[in-house]
N, C-alpha and C. Protein backbone atom coordinates (compact mmCIF):
# COMPACT_ATOMS: atom_id res chain seq x y z
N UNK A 1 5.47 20.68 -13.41
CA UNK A 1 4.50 21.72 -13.65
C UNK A 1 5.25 23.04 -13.89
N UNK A 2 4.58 24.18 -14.95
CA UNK A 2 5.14 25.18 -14.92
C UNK A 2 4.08 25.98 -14.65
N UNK A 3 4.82 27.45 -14.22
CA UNK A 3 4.07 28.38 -13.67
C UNK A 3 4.59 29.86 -13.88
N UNK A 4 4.12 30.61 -14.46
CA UNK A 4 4.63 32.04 -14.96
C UNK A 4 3.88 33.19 -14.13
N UNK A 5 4.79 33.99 -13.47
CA UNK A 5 4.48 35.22 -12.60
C UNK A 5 5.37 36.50 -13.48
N UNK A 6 3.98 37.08 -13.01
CA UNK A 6 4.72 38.30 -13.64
C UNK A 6 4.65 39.51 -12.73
N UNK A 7 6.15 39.83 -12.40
CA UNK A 7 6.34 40.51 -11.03
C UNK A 7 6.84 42.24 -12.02
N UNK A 8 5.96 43.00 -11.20
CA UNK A 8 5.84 44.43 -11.62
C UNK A 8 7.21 45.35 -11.14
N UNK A 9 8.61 44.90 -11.28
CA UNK A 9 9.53 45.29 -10.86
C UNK A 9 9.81 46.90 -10.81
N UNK A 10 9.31 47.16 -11.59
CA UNK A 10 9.65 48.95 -11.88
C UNK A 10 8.55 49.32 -10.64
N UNK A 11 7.71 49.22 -9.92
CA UNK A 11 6.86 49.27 -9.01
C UNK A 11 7.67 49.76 -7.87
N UNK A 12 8.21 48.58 -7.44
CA UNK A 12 8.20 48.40 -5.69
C UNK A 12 10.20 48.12 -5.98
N UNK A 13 11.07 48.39 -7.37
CA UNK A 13 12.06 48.68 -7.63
C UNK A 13 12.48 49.65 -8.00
N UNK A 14 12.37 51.21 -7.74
CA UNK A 14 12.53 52.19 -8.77
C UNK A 14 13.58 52.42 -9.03
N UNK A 15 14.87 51.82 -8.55
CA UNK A 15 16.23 52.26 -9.31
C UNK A 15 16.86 51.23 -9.85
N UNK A 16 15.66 50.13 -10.54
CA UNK A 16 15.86 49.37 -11.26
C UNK A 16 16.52 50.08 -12.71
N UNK A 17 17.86 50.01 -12.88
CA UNK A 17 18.16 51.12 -14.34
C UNK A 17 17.34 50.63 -15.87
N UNK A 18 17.31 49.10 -15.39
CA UNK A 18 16.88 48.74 -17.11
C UNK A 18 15.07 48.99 -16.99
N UNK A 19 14.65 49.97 -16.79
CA UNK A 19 13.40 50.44 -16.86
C UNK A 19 12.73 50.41 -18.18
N UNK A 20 11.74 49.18 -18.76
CA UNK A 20 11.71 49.53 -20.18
C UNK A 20 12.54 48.99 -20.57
N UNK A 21 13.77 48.06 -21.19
CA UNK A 21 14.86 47.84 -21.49
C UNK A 21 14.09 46.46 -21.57
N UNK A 22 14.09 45.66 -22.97
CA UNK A 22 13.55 44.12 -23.22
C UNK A 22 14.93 43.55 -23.27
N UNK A 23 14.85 42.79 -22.23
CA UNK A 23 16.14 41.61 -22.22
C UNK A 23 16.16 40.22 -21.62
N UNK A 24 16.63 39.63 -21.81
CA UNK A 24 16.32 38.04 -21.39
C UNK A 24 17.72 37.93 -20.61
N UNK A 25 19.20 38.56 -20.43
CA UNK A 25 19.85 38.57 -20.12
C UNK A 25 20.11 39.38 -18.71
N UNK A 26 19.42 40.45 -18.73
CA UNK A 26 19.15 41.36 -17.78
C UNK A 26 18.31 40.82 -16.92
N UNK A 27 17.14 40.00 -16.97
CA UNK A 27 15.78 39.36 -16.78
C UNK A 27 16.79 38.30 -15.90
N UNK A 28 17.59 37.87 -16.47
CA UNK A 28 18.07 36.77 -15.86
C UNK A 28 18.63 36.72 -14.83
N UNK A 29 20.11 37.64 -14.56
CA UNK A 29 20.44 38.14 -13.69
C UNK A 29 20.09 38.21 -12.09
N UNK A 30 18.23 39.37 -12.83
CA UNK A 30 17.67 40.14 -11.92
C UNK A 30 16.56 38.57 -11.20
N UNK A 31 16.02 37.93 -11.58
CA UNK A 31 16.04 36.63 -10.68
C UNK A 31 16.60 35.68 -10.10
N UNK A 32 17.99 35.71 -10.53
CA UNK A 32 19.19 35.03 -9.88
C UNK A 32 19.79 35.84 -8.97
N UNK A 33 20.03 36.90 -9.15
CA UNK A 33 20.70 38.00 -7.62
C UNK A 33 19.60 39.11 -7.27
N UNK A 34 18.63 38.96 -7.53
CA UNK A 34 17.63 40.30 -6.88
C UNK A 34 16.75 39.22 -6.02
N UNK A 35 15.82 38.48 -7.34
CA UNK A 35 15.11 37.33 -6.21
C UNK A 35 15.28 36.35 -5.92
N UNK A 36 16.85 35.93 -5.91
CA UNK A 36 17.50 34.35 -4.79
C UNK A 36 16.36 33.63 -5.78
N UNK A 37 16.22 33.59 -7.15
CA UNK A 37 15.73 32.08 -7.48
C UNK A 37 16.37 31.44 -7.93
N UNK A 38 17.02 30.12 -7.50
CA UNK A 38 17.95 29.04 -8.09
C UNK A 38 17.72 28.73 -9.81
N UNK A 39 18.89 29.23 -10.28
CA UNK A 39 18.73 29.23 -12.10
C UNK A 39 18.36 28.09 -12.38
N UNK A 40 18.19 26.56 -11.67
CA UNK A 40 18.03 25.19 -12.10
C UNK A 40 16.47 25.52 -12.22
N UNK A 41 15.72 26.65 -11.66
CA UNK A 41 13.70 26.07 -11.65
C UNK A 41 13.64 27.19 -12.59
N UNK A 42 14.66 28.08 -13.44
CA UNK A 42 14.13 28.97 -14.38
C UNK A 42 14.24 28.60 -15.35
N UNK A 43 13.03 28.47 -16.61
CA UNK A 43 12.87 28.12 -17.59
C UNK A 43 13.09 29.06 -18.69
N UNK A 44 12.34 30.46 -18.23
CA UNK A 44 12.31 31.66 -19.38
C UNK A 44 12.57 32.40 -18.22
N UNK A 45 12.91 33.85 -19.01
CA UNK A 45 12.71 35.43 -17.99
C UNK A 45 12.68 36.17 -19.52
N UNK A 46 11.76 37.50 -18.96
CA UNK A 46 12.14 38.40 -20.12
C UNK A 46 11.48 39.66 -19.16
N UNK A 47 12.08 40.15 -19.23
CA UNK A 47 12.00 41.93 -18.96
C UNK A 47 11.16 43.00 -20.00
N UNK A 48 10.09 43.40 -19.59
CA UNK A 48 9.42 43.94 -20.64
C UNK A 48 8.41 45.14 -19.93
N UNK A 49 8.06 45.58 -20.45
CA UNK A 49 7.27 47.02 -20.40
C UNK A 49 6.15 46.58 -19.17
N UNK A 50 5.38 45.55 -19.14
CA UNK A 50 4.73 45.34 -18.15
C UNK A 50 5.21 44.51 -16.76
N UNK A 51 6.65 44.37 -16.73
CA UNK A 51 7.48 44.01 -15.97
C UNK A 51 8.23 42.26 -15.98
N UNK A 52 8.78 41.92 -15.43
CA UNK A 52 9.45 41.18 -15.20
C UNK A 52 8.61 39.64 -15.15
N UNK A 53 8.78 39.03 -16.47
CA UNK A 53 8.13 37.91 -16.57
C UNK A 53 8.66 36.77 -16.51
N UNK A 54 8.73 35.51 -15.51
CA UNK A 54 9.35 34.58 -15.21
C UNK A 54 8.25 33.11 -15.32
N UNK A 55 9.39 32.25 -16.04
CA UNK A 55 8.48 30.98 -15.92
C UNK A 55 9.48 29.95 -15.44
N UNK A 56 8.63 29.41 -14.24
CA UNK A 56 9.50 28.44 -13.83
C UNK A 56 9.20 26.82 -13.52
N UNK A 57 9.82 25.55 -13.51
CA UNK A 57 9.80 24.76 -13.55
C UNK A 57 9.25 24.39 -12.14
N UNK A 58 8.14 24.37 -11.48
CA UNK A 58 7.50 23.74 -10.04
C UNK A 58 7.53 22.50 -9.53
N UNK A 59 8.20 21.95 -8.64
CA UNK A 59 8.10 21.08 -7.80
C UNK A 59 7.59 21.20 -6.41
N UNK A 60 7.12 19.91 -5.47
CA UNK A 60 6.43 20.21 -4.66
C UNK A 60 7.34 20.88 -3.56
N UNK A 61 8.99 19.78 -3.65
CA UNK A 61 9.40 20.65 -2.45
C UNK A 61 9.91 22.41 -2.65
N UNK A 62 9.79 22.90 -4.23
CA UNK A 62 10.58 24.48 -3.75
C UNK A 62 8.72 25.03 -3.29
N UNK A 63 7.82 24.94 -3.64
CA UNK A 63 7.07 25.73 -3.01
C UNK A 63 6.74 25.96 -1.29
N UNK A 64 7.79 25.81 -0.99
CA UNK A 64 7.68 26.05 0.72
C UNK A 64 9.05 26.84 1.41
N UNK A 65 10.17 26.96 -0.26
CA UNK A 65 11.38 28.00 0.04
C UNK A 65 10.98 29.58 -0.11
N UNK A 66 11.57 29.99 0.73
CA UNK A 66 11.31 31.52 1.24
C UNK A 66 11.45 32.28 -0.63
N UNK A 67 12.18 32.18 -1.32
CA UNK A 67 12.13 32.62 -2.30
C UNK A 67 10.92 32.48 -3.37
N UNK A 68 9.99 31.45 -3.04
CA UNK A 68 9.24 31.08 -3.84
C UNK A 68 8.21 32.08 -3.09
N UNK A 69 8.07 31.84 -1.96
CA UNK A 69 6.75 32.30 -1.20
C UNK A 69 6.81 34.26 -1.75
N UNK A 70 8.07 34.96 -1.71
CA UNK A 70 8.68 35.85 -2.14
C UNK A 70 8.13 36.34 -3.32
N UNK A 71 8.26 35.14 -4.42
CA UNK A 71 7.61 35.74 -5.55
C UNK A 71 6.23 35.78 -5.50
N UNK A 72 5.29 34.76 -5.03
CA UNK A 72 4.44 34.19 -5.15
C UNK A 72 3.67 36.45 -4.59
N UNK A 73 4.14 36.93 -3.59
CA UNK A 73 3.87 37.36 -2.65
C UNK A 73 4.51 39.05 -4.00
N UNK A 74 5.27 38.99 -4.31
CA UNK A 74 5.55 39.94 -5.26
C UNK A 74 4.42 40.05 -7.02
N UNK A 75 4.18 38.77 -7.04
CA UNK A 75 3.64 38.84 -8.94
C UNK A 75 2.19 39.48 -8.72
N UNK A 76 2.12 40.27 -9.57
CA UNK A 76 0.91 40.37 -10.38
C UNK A 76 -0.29 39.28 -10.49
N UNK A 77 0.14 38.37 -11.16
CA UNK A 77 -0.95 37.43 -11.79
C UNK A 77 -0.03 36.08 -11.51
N UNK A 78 -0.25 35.06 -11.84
CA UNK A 78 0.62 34.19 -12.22
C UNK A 78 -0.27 32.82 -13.38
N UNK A 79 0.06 32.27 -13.61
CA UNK A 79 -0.78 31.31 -15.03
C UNK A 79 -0.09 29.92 -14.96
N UNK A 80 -0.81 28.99 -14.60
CA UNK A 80 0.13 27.17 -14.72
C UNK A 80 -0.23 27.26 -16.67
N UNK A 81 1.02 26.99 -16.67
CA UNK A 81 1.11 26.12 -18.18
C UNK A 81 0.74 25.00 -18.27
């Protein structure tokens, strides 16, 4: 299953530098060392004006790791594909 959250980073990050800044590289990074999500359940990231959009690959056992609950607990909205 996939599942896309879109976490409002410039919010509750303000010295996030790439403020505004569209990148998939930057995006990437910033969910691998900001929110501890293991790069094996990330599918997409992109960094964009309405913040930090991640889609990731769901299984039953990561939804009970502290990182998941993390985002779950950070996004905006989130949408199953």
């Amino acid at each position: 299953m996939e599942e896309m959250f879109l976490i409002p980073i410039m919010d509750f990050d303000p010295s996030w530098m790439m403020k505004g800044y569209e990148s998939s590289l930057y995006a990437l990074e910033y969910c691998e060392y900001t929110l501890d999500i293991p790069p094996e359940y990330i599918l997409d990231s992109f960094l964009g004006e309405e913040g930090l959009e991640v889609t990731l690959s769901v299984d039953e056992e990561m939804i009970r790791e502290d990182w998941y609950l993390n985002l779950k607990r950070l996004a905006c909205y989130e949408r199953a594909s």
